[in-house]
PDB file of N, CA and C in Angstrom:
ATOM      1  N   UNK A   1      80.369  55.324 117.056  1.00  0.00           N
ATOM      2  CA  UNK A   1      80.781  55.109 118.426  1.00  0.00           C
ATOM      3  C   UNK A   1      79.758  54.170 119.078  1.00  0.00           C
ATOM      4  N   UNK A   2      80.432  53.198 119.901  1.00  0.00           N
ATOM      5  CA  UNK A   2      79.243  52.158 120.402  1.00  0.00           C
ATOM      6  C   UNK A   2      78.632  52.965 121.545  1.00  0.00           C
ATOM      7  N   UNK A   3      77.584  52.056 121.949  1.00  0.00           N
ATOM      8  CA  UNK A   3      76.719  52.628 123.420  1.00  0.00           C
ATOM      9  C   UNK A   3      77.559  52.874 124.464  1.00  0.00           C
ATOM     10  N   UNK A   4      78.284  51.676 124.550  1.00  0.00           N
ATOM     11  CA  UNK A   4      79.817  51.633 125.797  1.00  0.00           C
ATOM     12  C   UNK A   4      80.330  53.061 125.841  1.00  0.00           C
ATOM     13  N   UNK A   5      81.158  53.160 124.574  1.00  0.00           N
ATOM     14  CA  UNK A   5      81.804  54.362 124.552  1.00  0.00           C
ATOM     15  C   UNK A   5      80.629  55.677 125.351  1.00  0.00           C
ATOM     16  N   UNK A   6      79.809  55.728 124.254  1.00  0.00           N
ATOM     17  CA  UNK A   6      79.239  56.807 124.740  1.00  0.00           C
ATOM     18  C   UNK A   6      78.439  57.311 126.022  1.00  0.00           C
ATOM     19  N   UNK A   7      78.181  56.485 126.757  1.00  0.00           N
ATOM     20  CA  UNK A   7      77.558  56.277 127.872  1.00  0.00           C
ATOM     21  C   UNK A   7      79.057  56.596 129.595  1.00  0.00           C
ATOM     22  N   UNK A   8      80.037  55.842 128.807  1.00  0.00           N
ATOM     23  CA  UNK A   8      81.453  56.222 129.411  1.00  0.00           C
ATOM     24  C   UNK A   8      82.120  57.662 129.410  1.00  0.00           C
ATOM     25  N   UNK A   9      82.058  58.408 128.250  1.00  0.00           N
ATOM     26  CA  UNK A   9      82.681  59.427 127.926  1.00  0.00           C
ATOM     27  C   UNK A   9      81.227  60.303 128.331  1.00  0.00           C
ATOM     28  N   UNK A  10      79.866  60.429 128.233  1.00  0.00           N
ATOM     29  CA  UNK A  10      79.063  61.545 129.019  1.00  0.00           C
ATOM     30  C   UNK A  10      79.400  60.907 130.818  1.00  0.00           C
ATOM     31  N   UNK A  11      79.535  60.325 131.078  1.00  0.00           N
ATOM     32  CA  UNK A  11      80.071  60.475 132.662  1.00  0.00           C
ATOM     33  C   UNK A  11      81.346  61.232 132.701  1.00  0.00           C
ATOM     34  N   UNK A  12      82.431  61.066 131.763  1.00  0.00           N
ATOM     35  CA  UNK A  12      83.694  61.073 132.202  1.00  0.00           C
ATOM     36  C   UNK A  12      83.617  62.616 131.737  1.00  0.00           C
ATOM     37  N   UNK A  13      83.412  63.049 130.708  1.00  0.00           N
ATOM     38  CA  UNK A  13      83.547  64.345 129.627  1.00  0.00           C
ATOM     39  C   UNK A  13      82.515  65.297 130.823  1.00  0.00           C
ATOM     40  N   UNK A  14      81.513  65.334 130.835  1.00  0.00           N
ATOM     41  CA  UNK A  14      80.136  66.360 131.776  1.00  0.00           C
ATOM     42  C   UNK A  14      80.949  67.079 132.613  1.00  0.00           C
ATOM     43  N   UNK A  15      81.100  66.241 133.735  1.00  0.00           N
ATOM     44  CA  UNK A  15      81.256  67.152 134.769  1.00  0.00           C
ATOM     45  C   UNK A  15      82.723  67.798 134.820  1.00  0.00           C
ATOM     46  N   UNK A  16      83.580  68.053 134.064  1.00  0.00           N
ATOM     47  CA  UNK A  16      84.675  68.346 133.978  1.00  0.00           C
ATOM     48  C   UNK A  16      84.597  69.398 132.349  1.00  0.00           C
ATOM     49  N   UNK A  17      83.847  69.521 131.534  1.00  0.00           N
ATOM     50  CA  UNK A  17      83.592  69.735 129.938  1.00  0.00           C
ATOM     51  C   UNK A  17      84.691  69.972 129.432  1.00  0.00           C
ATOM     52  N   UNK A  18      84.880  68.580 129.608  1.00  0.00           N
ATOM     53  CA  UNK A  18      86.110  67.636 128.715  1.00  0.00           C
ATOM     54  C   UNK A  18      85.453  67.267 127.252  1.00  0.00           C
ATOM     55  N   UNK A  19      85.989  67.116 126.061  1.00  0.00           N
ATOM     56  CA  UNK A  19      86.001  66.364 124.921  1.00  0.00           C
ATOM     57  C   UNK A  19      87.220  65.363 124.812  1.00  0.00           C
ATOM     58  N   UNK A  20      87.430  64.439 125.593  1.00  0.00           N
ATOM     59  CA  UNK A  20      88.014  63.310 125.451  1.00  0.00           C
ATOM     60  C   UNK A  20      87.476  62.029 124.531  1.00  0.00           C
ATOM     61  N   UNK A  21      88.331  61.769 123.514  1.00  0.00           N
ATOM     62  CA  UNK A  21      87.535  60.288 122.944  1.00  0.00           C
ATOM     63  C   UNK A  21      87.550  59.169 123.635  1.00  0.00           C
ATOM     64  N   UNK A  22      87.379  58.591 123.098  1.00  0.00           N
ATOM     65  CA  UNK A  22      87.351  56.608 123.448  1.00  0.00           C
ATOM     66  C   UNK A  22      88.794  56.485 123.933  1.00  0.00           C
ATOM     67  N   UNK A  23      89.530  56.918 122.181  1.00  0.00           N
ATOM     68  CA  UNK A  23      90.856  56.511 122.529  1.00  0.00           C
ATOM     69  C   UNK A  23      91.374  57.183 123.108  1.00  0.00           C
ATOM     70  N   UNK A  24      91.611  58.371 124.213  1.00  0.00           N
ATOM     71  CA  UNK A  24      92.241  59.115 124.254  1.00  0.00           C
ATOM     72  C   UNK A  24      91.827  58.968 126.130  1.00  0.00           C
ATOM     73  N   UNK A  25      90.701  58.468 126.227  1.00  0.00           N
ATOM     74  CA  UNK A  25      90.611  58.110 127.598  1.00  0.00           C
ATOM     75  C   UNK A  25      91.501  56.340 127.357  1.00  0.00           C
ATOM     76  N   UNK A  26      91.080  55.840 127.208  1.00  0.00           N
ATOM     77  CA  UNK A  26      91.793  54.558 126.653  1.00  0.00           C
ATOM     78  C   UNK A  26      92.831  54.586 127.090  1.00  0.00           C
ATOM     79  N   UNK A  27      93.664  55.704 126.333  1.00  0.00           N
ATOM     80  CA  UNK A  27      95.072  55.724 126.663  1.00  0.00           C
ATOM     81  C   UNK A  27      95.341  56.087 128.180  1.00  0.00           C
ATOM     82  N   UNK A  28      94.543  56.639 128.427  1.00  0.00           N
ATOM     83  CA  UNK A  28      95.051  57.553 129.835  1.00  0.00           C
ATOM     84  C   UNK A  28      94.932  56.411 131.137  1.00  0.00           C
ATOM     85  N   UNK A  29      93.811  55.793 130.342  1.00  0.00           N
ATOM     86  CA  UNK A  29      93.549  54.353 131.693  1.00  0.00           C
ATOM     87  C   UNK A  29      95.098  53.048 131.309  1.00  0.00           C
ATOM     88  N   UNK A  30      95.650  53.523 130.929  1.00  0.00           N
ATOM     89  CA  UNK A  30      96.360  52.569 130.130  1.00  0.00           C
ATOM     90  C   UNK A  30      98.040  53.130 130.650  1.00  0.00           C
ATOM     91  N   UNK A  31      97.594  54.643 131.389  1.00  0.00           N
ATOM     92  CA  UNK A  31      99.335  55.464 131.742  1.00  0.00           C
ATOM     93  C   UNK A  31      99.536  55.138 133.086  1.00  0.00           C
ATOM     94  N   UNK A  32     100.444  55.063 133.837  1.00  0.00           N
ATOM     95  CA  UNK A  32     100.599  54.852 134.983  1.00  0.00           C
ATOM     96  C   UNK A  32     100.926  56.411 135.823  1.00  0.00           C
ATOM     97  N   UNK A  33     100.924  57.377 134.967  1.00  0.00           N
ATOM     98  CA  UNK A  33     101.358  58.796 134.359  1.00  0.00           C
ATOM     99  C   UNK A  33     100.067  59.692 135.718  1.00  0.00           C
ATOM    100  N   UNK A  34      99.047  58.774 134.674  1.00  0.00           N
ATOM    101  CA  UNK A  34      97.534  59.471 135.232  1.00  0.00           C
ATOM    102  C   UNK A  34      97.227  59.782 136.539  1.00  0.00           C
ATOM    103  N   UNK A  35      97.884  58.332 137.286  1.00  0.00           N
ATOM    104  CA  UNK A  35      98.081  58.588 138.648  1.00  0.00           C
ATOM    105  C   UNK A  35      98.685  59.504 139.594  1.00  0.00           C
ATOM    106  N   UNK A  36      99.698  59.905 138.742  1.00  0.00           N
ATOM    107  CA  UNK A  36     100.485  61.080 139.225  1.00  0.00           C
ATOM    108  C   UNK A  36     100.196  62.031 138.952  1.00  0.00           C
ATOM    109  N   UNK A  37      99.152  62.341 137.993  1.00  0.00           N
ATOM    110  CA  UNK A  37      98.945  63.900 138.379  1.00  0.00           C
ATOM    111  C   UNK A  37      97.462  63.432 138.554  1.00  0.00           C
ATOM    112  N   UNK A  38      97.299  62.821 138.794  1.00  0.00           N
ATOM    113  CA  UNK A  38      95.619  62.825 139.507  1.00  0.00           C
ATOM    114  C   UNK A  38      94.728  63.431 138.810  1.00  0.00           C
ATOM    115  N   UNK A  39      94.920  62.777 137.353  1.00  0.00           N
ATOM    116  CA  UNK A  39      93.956  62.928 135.801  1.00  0.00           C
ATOM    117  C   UNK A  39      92.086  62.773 136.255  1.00  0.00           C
ATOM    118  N   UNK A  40      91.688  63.842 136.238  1.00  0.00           N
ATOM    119  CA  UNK A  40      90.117  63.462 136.952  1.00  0.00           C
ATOM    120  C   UNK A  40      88.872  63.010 136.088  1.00  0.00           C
ATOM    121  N   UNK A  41      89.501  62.912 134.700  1.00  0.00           N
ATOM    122  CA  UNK A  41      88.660  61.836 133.966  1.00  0.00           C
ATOM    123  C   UNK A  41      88.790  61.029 133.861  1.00  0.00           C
ATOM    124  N   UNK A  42      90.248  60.542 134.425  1.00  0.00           N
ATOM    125  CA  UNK A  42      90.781  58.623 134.809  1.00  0.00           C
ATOM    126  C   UNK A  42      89.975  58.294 136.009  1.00  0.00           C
ATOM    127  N   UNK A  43      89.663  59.422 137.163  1.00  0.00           N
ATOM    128  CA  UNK A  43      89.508  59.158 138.145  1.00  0.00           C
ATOM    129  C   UNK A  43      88.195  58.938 138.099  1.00  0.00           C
ATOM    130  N   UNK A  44      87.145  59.966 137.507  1.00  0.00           N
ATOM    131  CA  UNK A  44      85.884  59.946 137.058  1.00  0.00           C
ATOM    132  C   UNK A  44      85.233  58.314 136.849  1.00  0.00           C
ATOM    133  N   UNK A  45      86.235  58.049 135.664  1.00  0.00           N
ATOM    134  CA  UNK A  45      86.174  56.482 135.094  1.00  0.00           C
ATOM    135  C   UNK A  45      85.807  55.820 136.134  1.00  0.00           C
ATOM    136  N   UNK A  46      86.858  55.541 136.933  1.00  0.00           N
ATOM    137  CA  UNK A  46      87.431  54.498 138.103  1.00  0.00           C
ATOM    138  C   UNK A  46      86.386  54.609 139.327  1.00  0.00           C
ATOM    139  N   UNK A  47      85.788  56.035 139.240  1.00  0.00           N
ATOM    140  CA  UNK A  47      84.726  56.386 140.578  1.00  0.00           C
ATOM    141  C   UNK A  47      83.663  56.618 140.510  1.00  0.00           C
ATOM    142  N   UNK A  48      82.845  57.176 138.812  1.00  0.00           N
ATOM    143  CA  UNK A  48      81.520  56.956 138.636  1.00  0.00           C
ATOM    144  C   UNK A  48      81.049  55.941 138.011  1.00  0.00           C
ATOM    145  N   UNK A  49      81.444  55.518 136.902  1.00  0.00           N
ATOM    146  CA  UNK A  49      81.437  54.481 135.704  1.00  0.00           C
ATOM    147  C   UNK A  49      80.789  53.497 136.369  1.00  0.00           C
ATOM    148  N   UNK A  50      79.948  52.994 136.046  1.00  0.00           N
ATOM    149  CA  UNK A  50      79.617  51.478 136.523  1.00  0.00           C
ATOM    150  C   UNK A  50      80.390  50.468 136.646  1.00  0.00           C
ATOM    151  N   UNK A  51      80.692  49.683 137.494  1.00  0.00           N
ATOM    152  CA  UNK A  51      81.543  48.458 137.106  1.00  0.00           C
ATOM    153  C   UNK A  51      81.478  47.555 135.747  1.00  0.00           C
ATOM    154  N   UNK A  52      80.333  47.475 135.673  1.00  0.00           N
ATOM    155  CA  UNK A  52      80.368  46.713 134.461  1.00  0.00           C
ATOM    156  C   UNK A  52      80.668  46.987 133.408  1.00  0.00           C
ATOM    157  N   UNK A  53      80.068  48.461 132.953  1.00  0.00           N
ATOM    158  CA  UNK A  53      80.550  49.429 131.996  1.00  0.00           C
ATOM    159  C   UNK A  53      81.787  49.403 131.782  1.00  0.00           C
ATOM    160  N   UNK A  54      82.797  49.739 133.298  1.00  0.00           N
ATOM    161  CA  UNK A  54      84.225  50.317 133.132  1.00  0.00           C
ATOM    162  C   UNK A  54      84.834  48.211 132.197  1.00  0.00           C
ATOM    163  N   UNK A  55      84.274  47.813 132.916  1.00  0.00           N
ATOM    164  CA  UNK A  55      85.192  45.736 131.781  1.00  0.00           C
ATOM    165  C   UNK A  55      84.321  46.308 130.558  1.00  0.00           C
ATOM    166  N   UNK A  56      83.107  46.260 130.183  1.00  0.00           N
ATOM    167  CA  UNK A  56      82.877  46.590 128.845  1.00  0.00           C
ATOM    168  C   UNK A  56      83.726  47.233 128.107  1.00  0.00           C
ATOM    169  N   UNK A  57      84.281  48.852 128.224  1.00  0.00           N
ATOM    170  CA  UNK A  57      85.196  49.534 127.877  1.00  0.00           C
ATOM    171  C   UNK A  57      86.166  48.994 127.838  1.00  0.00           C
ATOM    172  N   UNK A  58      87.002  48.555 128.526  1.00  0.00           N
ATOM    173  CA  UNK A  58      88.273  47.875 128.330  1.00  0.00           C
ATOM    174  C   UNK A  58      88.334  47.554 127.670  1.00  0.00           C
ATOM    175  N   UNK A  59      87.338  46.063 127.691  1.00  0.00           N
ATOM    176  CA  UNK A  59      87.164  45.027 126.601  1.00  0.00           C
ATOM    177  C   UNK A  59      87.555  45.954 125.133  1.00  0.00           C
ATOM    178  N   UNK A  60      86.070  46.664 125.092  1.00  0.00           N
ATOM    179  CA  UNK A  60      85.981  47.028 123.530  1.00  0.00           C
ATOM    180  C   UNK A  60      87.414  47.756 122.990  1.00  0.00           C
ATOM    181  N   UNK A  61      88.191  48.412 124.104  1.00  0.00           N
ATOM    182  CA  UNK A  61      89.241  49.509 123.646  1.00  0.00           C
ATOM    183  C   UNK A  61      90.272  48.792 123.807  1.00  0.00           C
ATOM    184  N   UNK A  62      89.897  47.627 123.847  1.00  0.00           N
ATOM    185  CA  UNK A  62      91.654  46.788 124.370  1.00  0.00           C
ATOM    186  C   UNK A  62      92.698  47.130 125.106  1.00  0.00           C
ATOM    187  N   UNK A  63      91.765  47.664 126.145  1.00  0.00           N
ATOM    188  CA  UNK A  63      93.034  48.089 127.498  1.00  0.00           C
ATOM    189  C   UNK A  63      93.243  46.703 127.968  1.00  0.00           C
ATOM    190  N   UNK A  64      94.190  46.504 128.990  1.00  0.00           N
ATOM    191  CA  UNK A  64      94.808  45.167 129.274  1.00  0.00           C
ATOM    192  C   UNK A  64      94.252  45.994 130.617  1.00  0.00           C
ATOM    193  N   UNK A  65      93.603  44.602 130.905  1.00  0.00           N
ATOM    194  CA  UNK A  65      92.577  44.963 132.648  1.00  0.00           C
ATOM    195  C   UNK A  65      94.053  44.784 133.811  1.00  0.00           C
ATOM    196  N   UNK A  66      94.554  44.180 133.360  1.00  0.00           N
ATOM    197  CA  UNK A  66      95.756  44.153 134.669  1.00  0.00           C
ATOM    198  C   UNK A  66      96.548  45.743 134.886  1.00  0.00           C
ATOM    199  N   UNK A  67      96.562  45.962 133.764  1.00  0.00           N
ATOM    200  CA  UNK A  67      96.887  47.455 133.891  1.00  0.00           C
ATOM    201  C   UNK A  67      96.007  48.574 134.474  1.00  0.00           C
ATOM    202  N   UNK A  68      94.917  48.677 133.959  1.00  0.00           N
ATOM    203  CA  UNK A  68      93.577  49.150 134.425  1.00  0.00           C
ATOM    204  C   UNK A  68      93.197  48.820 135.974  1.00  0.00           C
ATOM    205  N   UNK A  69      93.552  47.782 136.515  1.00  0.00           N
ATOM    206  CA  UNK A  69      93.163  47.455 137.515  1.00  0.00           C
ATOM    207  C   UNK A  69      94.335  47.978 138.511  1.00  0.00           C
ATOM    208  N   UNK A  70      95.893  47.985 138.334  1.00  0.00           N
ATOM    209  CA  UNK A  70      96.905  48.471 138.977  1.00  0.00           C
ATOM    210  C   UNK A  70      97.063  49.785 138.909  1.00  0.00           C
ATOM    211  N   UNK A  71      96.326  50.509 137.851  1.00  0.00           N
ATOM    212  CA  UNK A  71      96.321  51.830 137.705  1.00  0.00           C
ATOM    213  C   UNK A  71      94.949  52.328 138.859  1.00  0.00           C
ATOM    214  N   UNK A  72      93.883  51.479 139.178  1.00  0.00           N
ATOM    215  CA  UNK A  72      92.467  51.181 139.856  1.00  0.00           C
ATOM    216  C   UNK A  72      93.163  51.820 141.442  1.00  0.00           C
ATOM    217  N   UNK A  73      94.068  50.637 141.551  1.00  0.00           N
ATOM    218  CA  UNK A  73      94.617  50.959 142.656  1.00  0.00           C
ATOM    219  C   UNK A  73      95.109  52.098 142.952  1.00  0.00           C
ATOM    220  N   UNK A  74      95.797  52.571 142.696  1.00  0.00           N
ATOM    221  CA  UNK A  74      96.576  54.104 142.760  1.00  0.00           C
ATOM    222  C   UNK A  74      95.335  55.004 143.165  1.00  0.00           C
ATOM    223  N   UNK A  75      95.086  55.059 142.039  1.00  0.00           N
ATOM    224  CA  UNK A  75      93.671  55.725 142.487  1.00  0.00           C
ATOM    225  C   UNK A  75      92.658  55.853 143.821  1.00  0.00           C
ATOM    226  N   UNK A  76      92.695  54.216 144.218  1.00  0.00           N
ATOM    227  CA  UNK A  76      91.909  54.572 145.479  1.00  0.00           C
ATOM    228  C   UNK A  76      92.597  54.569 146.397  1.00  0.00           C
ATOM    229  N   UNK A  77      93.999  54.155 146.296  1.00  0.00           N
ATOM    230  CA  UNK A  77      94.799  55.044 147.204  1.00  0.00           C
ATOM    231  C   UNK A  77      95.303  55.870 147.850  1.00  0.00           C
ATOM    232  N   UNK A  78      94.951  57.199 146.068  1.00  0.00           N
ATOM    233  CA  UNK A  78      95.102  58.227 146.244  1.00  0.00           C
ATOM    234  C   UNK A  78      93.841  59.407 147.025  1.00  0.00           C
ATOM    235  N   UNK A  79      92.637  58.442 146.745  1.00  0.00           N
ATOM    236  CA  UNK A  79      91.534  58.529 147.305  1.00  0.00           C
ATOM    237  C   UNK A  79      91.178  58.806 148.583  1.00  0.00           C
ATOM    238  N   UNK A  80      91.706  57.375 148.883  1.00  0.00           N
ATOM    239  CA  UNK A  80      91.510  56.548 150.548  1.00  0.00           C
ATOM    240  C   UNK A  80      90.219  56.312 150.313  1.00  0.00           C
ATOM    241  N   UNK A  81      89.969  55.502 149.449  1.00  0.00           N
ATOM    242  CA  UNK A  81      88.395  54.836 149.761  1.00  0.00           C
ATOM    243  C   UNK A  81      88.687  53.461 148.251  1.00  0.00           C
ATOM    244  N   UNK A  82      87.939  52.412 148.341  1.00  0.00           N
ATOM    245  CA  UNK A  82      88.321  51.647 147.461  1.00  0.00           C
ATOM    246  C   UNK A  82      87.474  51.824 145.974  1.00  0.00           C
ATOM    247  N   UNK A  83      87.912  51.907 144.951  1.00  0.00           N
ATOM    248  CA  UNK A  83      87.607  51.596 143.739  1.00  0.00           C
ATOM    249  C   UNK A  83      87.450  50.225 143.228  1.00  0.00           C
ATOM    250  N   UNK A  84      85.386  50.098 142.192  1.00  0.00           N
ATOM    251  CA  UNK A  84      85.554  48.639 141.807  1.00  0.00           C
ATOM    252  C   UNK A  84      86.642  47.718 141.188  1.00  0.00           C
ATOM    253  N   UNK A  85      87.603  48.438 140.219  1.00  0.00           N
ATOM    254  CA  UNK A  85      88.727  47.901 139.361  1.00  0.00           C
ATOM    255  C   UNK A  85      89.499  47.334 140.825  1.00  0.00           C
ATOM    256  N   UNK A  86      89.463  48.492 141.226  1.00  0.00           N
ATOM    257  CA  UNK A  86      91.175  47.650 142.156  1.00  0.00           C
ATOM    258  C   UNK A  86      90.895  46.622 142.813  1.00  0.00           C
ATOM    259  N   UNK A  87      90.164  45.971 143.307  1.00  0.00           N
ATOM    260  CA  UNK A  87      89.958  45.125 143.953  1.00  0.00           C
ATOM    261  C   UNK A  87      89.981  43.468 142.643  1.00  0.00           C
ATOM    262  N   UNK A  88      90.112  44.310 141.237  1.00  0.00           N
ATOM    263  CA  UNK A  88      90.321  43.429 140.092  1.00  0.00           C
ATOM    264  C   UNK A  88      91.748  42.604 140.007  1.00  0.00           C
ATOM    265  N   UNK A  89      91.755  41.459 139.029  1.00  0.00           N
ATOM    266  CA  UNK A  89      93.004  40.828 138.766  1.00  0.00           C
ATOM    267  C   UNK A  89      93.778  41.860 137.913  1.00  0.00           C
TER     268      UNK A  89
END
């Protein structure tokens, strides 16, 4: 598992003691699903993760950032406060 991954999944996995993988968060940033039930290790992602971290991840897991970023949105919608992704292409 790279540094990315792992540095992503102890933010996302901790405070929830989740065992989610790479791929399995991957996927979830990748559902439009997540948004609707207000998945809190998507949200975790989207609200602790570093910005830079959260494009690293993508990158490496081949999420498509346009998705990631429209899924970003929801999120801080659902929020009411803005998330770094959403404000992404």
């Amino acid at each position: 598992m790279s540094i990315v991954a792992v540095k992503v999944l102890s933010t996302v996995n901790a405070p929830y003691g989740t065992t989610l993988s790479a791929e399995q968060l991957a996927s979830k940033i990748s559902d439009p699903a997540s948004a609707l039930s207000f998945d809190p290790s998507v949200f975790s992602f989207f609200s602790e993760v570093d910005e830079k971290l959260q494009i690293s991840f993508l990158d490496e897991m081949h999420v498509d950032p346009t998705i990631a970023s429209e899924l970003a949105r929801k999120f801080s919608t659902l929020a009411g406060y803005p998330l770094p992704l959403a404000r992404a292409a």
